[in-house]
N, C-alpha and C. Protein backbone atom coordinates (compact mmCIF):
# COMPACT_ATOMS: atom_id res chain seq x y z
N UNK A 1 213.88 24.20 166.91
CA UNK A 1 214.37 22.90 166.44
C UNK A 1 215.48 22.36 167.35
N UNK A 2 216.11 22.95 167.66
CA UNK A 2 217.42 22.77 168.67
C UNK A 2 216.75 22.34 170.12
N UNK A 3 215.65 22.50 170.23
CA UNK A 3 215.23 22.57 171.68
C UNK A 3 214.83 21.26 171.81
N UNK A 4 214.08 20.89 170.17
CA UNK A 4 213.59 19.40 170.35
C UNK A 4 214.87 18.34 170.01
N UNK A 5 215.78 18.69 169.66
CA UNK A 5 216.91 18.02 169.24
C UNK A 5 217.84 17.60 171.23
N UNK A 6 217.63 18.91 171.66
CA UNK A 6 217.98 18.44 173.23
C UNK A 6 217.17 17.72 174.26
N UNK A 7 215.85 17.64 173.83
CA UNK A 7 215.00 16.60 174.25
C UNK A 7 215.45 15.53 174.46
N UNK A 8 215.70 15.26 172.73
CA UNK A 8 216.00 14.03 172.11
C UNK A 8 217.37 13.71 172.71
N UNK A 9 218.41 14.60 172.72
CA UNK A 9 219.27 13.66 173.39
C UNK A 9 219.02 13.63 175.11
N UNK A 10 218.36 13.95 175.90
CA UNK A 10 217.95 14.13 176.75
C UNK A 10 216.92 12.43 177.32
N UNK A 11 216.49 12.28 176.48
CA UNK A 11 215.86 10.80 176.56
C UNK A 11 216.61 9.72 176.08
N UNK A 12 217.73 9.90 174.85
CA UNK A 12 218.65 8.88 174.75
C UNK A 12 219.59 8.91 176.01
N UNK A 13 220.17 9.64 176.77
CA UNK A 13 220.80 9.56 178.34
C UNK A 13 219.95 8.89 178.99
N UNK A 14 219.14 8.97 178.97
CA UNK A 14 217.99 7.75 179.46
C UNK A 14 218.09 6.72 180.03
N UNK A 15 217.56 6.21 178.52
CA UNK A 15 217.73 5.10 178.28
C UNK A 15 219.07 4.64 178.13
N UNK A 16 219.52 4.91 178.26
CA UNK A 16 221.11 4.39 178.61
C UNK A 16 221.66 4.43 180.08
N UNK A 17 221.22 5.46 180.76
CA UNK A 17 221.34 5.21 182.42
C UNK A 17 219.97 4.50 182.59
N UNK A 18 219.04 3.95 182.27
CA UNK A 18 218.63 2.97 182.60
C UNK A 18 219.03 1.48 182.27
N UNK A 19 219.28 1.09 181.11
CA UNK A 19 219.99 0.30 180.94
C UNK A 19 221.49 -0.34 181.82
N UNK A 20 222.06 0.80 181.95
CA UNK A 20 223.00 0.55 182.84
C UNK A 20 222.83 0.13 184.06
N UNK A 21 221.78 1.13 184.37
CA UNK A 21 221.04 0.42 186.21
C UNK A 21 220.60 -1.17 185.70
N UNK A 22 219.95 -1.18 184.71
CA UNK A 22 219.33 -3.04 184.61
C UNK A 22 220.88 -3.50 184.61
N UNK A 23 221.76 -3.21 184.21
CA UNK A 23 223.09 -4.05 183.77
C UNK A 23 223.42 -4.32 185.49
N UNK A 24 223.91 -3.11 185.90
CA UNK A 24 224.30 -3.16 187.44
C UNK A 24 223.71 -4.32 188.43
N UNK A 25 222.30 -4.16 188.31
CA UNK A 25 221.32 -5.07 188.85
C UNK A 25 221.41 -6.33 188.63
N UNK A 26 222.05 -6.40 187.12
CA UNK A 26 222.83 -8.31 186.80
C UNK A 26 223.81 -8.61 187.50
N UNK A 27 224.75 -7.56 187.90
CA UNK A 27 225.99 -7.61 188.24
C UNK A 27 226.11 -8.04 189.62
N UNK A 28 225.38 -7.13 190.44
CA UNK A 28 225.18 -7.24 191.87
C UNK A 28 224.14 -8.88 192.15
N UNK A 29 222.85 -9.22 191.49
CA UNK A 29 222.51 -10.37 191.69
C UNK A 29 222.81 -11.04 190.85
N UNK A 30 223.97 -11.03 190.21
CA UNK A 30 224.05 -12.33 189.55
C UNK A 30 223.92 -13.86 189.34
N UNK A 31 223.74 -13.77 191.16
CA UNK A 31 223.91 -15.59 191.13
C UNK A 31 222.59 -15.58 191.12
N UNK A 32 221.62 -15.14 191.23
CA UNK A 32 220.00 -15.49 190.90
C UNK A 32 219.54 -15.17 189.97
N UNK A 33 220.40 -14.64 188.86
CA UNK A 33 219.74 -14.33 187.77
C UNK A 33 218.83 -15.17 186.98
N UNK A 34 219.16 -16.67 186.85
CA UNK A 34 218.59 -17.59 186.41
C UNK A 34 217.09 -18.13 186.74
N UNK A 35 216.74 -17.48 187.77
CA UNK A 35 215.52 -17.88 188.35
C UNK A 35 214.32 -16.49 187.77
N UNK A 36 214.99 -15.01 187.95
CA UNK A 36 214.09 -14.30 187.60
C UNK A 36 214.50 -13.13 186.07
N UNK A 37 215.30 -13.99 185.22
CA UNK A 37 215.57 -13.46 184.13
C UNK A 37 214.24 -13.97 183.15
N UNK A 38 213.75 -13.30 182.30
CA UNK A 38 212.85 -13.52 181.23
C UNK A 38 212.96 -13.39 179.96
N UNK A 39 213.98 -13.08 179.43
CA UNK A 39 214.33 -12.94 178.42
C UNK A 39 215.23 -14.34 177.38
N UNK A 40 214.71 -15.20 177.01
CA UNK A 40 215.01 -16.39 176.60
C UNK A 40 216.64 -16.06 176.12
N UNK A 41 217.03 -15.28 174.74
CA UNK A 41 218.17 -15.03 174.81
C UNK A 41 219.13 -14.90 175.66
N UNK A 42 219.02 -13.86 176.48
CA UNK A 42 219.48 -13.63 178.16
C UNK A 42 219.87 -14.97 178.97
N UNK A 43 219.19 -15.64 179.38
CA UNK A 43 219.37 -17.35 179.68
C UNK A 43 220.20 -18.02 178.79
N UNK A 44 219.92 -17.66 177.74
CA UNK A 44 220.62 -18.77 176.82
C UNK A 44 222.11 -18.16 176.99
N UNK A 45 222.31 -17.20 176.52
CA UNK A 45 223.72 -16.44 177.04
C UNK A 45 224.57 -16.66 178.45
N UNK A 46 223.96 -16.86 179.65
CA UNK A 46 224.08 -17.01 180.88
C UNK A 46 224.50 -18.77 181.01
N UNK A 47 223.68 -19.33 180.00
CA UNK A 47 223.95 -20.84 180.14
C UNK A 47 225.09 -21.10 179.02
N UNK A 48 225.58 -20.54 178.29
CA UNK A 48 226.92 -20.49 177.07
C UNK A 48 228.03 -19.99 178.31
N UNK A 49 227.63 -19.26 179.09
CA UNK A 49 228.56 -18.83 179.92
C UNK A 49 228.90 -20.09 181.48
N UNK A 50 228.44 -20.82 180.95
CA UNK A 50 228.40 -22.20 182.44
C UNK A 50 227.72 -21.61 183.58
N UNK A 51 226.73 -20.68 183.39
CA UNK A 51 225.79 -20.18 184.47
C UNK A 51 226.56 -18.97 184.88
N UNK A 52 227.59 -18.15 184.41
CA UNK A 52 227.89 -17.08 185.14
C UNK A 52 227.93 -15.88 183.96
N UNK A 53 227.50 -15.03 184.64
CA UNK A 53 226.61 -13.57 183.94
C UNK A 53 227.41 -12.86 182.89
N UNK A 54 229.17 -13.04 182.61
CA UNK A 54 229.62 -12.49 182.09
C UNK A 54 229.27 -12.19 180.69
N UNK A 55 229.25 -12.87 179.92
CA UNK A 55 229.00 -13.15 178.58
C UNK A 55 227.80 -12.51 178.37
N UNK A 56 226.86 -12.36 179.33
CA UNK A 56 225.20 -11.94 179.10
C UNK A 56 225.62 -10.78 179.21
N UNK A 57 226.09 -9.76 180.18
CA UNK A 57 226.26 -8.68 180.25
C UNK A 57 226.82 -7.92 179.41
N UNK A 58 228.40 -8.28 178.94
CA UNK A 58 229.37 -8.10 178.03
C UNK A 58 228.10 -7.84 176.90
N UNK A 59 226.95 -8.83 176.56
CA UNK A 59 226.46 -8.73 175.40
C UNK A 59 225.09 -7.41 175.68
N UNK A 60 224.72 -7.26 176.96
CA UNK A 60 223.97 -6.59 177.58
C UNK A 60 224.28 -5.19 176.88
N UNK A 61 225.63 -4.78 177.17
CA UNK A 61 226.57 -3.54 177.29
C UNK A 61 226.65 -3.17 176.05
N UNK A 62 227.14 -4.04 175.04
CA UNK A 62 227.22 -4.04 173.38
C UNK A 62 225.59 -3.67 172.99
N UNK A 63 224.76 -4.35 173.17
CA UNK A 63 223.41 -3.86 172.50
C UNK A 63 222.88 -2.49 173.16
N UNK A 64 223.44 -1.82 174.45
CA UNK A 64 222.99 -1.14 174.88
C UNK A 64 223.84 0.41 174.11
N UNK A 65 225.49 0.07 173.61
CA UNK A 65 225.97 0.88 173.05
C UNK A 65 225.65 1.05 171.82
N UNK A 66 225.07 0.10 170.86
CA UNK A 66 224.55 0.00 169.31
C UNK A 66 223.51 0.97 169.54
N UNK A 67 222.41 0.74 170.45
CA UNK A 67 220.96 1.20 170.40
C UNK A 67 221.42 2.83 170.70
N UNK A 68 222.45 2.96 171.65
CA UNK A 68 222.45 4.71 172.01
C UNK A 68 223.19 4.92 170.55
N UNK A 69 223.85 4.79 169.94
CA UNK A 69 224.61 5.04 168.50
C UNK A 69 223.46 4.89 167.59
N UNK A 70 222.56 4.04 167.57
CA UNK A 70 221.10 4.22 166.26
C UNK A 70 220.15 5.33 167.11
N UNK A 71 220.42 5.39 167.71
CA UNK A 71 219.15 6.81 168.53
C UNK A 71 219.62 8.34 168.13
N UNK A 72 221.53 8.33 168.36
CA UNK A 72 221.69 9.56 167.96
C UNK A 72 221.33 9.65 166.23
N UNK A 73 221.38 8.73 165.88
CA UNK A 73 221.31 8.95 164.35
C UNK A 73 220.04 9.10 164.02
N UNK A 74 219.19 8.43 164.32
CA UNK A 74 217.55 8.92 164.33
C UNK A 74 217.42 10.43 164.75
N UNK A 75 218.10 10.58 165.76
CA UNK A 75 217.71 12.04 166.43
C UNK A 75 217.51 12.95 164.72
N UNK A 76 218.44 12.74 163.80
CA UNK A 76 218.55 13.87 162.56
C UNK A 76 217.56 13.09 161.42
N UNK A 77 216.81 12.58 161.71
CA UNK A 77 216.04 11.60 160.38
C UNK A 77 214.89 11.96 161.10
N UNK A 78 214.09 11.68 159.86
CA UNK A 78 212.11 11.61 160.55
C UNK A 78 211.57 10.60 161.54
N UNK A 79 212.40 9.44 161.34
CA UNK A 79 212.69 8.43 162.11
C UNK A 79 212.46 8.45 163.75
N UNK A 80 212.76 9.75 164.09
CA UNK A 80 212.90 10.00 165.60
C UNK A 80 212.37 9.52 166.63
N UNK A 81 210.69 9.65 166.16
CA UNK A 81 209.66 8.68 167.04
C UNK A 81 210.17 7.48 167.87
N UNK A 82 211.07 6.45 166.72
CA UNK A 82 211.27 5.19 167.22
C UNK A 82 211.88 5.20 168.72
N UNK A 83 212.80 6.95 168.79
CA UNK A 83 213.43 6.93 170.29
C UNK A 83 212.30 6.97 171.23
N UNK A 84 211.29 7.58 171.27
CA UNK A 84 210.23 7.49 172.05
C UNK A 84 209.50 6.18 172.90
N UNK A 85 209.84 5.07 171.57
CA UNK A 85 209.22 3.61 171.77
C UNK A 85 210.50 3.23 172.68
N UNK A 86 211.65 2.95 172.43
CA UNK A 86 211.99 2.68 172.88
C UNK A 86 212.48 3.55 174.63
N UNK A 87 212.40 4.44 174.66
CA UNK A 87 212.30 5.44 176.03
C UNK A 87 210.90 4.59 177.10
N UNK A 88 210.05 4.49 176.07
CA UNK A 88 208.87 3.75 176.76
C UNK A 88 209.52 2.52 177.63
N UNK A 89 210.07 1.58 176.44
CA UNK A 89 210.10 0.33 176.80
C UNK A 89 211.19 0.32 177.95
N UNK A 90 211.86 1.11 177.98
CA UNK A 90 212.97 1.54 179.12
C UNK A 90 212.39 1.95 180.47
N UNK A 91 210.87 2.80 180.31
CA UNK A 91 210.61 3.17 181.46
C UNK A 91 209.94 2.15 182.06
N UNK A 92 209.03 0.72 181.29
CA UNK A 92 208.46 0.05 181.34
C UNK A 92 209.50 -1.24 182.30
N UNK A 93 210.23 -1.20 181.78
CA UNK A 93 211.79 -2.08 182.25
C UNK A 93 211.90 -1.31 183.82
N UNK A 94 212.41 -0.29 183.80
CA UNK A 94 212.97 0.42 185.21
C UNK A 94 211.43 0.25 185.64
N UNK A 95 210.18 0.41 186.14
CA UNK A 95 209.17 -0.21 186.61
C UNK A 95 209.55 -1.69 186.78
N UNK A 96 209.74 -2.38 185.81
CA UNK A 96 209.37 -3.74 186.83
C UNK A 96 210.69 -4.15 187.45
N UNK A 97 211.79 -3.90 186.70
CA UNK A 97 213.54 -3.99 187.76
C UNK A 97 213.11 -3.71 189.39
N UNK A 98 212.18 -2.54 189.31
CA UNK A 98 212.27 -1.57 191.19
C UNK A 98 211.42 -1.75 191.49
N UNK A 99 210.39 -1.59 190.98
CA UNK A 99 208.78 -1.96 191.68
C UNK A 99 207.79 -2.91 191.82
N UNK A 100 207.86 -3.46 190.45
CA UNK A 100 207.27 -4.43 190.26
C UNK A 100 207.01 -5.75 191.43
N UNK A 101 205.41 -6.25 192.21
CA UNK A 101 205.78 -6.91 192.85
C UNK A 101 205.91 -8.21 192.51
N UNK A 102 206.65 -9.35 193.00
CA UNK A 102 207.29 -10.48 191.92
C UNK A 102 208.60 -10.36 191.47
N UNK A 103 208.82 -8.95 191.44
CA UNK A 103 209.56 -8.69 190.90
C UNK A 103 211.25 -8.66 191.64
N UNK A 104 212.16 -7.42 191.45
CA UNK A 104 213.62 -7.80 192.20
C UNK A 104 212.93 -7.02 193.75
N UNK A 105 211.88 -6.17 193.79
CA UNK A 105 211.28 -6.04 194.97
C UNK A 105 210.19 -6.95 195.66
N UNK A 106 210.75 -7.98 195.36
CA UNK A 106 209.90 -8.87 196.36
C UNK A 106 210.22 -9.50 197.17
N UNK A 107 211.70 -8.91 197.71
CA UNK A 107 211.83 -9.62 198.73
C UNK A 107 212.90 -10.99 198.55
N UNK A 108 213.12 -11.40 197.73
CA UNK A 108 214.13 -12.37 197.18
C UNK A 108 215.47 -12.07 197.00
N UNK A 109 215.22 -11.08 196.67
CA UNK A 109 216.89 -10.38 196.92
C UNK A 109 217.39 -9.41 197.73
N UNK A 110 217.63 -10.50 198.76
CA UNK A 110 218.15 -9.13 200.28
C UNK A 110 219.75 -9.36 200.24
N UNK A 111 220.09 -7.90 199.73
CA UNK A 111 221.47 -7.43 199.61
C UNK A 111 221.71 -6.34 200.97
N UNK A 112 221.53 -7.35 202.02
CA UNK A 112 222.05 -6.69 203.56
C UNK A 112 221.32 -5.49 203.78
N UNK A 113 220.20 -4.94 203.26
CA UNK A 113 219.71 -3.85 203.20
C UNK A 113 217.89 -4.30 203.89
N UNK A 114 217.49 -5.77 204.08
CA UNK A 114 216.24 -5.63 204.72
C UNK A 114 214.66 -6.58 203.31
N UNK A 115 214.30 -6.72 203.96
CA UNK A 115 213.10 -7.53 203.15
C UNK A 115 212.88 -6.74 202.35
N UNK A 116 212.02 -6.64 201.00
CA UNK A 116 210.87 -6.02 200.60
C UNK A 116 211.54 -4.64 200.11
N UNK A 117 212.74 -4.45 200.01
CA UNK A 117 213.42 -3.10 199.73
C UNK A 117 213.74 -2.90 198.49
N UNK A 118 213.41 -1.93 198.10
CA UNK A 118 214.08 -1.15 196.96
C UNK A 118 215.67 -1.53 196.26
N UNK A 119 215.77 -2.83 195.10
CA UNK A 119 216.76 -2.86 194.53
C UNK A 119 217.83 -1.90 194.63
N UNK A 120 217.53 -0.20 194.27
CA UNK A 120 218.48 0.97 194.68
C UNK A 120 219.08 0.84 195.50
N UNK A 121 218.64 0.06 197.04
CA UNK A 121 219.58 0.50 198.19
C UNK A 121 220.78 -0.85 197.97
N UNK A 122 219.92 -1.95 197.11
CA UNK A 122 220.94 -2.91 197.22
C UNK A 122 221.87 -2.57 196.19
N UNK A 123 221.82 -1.34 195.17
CA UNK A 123 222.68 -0.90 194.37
C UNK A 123 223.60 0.13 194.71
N UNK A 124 223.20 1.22 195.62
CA UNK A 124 224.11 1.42 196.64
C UNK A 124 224.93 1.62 197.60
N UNK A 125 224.08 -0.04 198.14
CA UNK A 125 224.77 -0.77 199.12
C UNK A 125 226.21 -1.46 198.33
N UNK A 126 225.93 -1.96 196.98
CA UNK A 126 226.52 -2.32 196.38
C UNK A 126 227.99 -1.81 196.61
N UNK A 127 228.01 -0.12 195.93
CA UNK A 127 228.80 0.54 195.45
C UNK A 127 229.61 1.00 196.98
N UNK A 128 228.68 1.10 198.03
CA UNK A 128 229.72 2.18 199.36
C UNK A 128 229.99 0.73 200.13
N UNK A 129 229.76 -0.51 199.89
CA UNK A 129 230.53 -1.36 200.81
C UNK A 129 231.18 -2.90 200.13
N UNK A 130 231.90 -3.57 201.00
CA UNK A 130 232.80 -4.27 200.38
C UNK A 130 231.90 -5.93 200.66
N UNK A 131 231.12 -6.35 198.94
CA UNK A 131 230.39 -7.25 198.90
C UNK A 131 231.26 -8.29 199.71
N UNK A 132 230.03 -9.41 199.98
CA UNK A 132 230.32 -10.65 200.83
C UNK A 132 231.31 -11.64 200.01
N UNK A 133 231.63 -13.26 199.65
CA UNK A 133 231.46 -13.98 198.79
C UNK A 133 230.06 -14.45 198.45
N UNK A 134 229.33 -14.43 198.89
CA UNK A 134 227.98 -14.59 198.16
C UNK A 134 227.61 -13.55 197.52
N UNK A 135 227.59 -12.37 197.54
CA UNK A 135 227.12 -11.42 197.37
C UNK A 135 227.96 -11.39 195.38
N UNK A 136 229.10 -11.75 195.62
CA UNK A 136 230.16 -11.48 194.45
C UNK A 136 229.40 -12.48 193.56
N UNK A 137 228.67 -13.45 193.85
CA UNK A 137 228.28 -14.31 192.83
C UNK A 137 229.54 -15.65 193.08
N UNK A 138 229.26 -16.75 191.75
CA UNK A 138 230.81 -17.71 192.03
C UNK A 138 231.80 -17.29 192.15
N UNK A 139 232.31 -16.32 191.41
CA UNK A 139 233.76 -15.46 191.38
C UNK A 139 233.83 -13.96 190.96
N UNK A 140 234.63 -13.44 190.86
CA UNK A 140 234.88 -12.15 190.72
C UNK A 140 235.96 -11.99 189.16
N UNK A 141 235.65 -10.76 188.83
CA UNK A 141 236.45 -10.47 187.85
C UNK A 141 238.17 -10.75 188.19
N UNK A 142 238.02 -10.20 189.13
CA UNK A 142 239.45 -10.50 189.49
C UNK A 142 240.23 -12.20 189.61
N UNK A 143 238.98 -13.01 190.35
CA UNK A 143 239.83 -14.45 190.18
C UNK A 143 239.84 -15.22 188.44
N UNK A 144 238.79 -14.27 187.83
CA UNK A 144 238.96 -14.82 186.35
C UNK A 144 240.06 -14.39 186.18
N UNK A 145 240.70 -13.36 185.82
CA UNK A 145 242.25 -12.96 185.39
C UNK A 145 243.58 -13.93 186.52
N UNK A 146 243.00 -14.22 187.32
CA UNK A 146 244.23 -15.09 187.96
C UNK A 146 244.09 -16.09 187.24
N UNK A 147 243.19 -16.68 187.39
CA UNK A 147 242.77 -17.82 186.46
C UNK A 147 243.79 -18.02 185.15
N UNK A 148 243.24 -16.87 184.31
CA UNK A 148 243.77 -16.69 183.22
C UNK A 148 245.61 -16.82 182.83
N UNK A 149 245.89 -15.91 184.53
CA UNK A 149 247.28 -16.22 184.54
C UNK A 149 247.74 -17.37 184.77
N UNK A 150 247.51 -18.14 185.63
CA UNK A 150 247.99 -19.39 186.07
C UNK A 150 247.78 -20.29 184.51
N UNK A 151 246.67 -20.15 184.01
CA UNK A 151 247.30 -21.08 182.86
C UNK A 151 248.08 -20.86 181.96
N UNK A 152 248.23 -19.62 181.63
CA UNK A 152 249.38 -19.42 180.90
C UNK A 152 251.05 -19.27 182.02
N UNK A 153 250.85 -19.78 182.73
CA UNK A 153 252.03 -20.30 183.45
C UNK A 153 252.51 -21.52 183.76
N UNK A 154 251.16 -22.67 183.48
CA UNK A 154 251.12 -23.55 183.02
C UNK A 154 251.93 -24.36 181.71
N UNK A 155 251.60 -23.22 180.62
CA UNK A 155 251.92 -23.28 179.33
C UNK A 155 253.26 -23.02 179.27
């Protein structure tokens, strides 16, 4: 019983480092998200946000921490299966994020790494070098908090 119980959390890590890679993948292309996002909510979030990804993600991150918190709790109920469906729909997701053609491998998103390449290298390419201003999207976390300061210096 213990063995299938480490399965189980074994596939909720998962789906949660997959999720995170889809999150990352917003982060790093953010400024094109709007063209190859599919998820109607997702858009709609992105456009509440004046076209910039924060708000989508922020909400990305929250549903991704609810779902790993209802998985461990399934893990002890008969319920369990449902982690399976959703493990699916995760592996189904990481397929079309990396491979899929049309997809972020088609070539549309060259993050200094070459045509036709593997999202991964533009993830990290991401992480071992110091993005462009395009690359950052309109702004950076960091000029939002200046932002933030200057108006309350304003005030």
């Amino acid at each position: 019983m213990k063995s299938k119980k480490l399965i189980y959390f074994l596939i909720i890590f998962y789906i949660g480092l997959i999720s995170s890679y889809d999150n990352t993948l917003t982060l790093i292309y953010g400024s094109g998200i709007r063209t190859t996002e599919k998820n109607p909510v997702g858009l709609y979030l992105i456009e509440l946000g004046n076209g910039h990804t924060d708000l989508f993600i922020a909400t990305k991150a929250i549903g991704t921490i609810l779902v790993i918190i209802l998985c461990f709790i399934l893990v002890y109920t008969r319920y369990r299966l449902c982690i399976l469906a959703v493990f699916l729909f995760q592996i189904i997701l990481l397929y079309s994020l990396t491979f899929q053609p049309g997809g972020l491998n088609s070539g549309s998103w060259d993050y200094n790494v070459g045509k036709k390449s593997s999202p991964v290298w533009g993830v990290l390419n991401f992480y071992t070098s110091e993005p462009t201003e395009d690359q950052r999207g309109d702004y950076t976390p960091n000029d939002k908090f200046n932002y933030y300061l200057e108006e309350k210096e304003e005030q």
